[in-house]
Protein backbone atom coordinates (compact mmCIF):
# COMPACT_ATOMS: atom_id res chain seq x y z
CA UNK A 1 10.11 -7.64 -0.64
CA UNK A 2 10.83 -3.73 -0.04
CA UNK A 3 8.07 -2.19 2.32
CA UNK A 4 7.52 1.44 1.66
CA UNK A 5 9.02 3.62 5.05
CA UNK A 6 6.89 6.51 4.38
CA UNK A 7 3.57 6.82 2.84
CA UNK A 8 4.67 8.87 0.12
CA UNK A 9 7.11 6.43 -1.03
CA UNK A 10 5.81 4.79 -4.34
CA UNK A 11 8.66 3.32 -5.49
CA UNK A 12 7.75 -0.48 -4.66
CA UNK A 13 3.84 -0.31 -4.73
CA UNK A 14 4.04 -2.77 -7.41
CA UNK A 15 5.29 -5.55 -5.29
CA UNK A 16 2.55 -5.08 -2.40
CA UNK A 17 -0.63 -7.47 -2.44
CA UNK A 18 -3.81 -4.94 -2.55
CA UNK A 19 -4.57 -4.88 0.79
CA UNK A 20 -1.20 -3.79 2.11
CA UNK A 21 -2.13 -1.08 -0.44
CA UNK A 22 -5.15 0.06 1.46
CA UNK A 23 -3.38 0.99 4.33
CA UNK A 24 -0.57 2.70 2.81
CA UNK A 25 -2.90 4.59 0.57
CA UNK A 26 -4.83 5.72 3.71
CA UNK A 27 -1.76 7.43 5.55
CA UNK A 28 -0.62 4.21 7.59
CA UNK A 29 3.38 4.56 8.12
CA UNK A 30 5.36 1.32 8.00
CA UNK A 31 5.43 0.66 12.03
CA UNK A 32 1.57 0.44 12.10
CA UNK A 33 1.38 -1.96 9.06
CA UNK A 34 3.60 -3.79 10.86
CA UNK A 35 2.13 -3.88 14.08
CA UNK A 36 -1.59 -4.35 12.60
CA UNK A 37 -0.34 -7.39 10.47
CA UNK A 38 1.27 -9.36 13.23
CA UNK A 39 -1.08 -9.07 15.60
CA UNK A 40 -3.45 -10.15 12.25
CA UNK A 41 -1.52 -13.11 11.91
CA UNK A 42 -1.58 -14.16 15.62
CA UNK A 43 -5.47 -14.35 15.52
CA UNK A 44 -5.69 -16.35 12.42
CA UNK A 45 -3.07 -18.50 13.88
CA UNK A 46 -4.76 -18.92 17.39
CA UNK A 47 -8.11 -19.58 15.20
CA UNK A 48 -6.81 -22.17 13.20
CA UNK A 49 -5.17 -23.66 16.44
CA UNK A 50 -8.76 -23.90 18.21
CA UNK A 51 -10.60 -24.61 14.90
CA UNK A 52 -8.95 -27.83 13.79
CA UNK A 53 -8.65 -28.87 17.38
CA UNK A 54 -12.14 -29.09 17.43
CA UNK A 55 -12.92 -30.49 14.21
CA UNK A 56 -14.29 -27.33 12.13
CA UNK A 57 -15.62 -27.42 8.89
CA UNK A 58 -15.68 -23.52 8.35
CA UNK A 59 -15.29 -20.22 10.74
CA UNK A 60 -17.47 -17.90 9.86
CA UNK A 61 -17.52 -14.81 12.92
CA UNK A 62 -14.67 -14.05 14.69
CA UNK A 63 -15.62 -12.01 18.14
CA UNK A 64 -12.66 -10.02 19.36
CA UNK A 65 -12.43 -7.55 22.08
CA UNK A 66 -10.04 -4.60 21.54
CA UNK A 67 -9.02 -1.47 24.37
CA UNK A 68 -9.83 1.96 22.74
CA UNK A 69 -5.96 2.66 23.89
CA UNK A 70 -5.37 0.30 21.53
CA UNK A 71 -3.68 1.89 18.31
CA UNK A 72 -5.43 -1.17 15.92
CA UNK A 73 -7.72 0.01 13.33
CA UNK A 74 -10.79 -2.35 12.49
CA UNK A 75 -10.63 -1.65 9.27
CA UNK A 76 -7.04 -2.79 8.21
CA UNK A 77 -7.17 -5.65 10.38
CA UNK A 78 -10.08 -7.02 8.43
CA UNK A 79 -8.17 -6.42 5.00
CA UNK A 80 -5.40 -7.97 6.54
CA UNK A 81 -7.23 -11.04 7.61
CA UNK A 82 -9.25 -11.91 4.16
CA UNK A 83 -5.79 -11.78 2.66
CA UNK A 84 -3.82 -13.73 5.46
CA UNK A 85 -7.04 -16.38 5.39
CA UNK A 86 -6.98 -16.95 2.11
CA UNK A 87 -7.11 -20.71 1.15
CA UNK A 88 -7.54 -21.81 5.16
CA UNK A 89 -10.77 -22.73 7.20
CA UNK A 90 -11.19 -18.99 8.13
CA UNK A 91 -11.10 -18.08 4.56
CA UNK A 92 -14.33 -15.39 4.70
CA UNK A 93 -15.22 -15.02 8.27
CA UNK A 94 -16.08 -11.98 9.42
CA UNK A 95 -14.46 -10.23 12.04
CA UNK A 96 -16.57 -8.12 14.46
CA UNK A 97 -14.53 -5.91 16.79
CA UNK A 98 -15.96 -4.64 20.19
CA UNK A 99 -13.89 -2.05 21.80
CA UNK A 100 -13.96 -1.57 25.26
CA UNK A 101 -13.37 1.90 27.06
CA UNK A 102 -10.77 3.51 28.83
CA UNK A 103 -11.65 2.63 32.15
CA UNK A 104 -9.63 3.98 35.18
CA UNK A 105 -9.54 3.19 38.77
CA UNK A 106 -8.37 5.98 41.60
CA UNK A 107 -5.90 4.56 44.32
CA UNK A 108 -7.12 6.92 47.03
CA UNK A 109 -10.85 6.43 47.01
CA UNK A 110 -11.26 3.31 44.93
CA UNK A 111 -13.52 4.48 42.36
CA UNK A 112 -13.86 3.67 39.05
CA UNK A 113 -14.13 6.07 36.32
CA UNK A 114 -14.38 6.28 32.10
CA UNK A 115 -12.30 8.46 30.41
CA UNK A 116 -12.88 10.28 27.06
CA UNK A 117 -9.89 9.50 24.70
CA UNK A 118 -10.52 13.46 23.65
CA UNK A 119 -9.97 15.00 26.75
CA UNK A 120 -7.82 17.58 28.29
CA UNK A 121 -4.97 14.29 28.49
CA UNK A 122 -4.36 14.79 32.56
CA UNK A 123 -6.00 12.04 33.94
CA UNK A 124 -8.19 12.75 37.50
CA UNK A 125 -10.64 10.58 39.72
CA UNK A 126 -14.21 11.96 38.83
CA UNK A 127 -14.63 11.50 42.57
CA UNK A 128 -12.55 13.23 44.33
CA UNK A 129 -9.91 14.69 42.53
CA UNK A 130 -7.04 12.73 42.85
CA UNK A 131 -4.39 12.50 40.25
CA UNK A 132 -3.02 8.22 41.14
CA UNK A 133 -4.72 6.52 39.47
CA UNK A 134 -4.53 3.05 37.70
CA UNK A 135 -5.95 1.56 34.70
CA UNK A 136 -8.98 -1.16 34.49
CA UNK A 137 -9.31 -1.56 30.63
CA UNK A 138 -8.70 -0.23 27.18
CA UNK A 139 -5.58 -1.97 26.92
CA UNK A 140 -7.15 -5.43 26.07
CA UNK A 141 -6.94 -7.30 23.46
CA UNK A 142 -8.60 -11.30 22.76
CA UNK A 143 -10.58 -13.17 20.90
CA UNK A 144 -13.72 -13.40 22.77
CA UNK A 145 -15.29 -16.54 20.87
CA UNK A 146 -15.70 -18.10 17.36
CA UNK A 147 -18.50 -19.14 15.40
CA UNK A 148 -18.41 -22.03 13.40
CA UNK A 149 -19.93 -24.49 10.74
């Protein structure tokens, strides 16, 4: 199959299931198709994995947890994962995505502070100004838990 490199590339549209479609159509370049679909596939495989190992009869809410640093977008991964599901257990289940924020921790003072992903992009404790710094979350990603028939 011939993916499209550029989002003005309609050459092999015709060959594309509908919901790769979506995201082209929407701006996404190949590299974040790609990324969003394998990470897609890893949660309907870990799923699965848990689901039969447990004796399911259906999955019906998947609960993830996603870092606003994150470049996923809730949207395609949810096109991606009725189409991927298809025909399986998790055929239909709903995905609902938390994110979690940007959360930063100073190495001087030791306090913890949020940051806006729309700010000024240099990165300072809230407390007292220092620029070393380490980051707490908004990197995450994981399935938090499952709901099942």
């Amino acid at each position: 199959m011939s993916i499209p490199k550029k989002n003005n590339d309609m050459r092999c549209f015709h060959l594309f299931p509908a919901v790769f479609l979506i995201a082209i159509l929407k701006g996404c370049l190949y590299n974040q198709i790609m990324h969003e679909l394998s990470v897609t596939e890893s949660i309907l495989s870990i799923v699965i994995k848990h689901a039969e190992k447990n004796h399911v009869e259906k999955v019906v809410t998947i609960h993830l947890k996603i870092g606003e640093l994150t470049d996923l977008v809730d949207e395609y991964i949810q096109h991606y994962f009725d189409y991927l599901s298809m025909g399986t257990i998790a055929e239909g289940a709903v995905l609902n995505m938390e994110r979690s924020p940007v959360v930063f921790q100073c190495t001087d003072c030791k306090t913890t502070f949020q940051v806006s992903l729309k700010g000024s992009g240099k990165i300072v404790c809230s407390q007292c100004g220092g620029a070393k710094v380490a980051i707490v979350s908004g990197r995450e990603f994981h399935i938090k838990h499952i709901e099942v028939i």
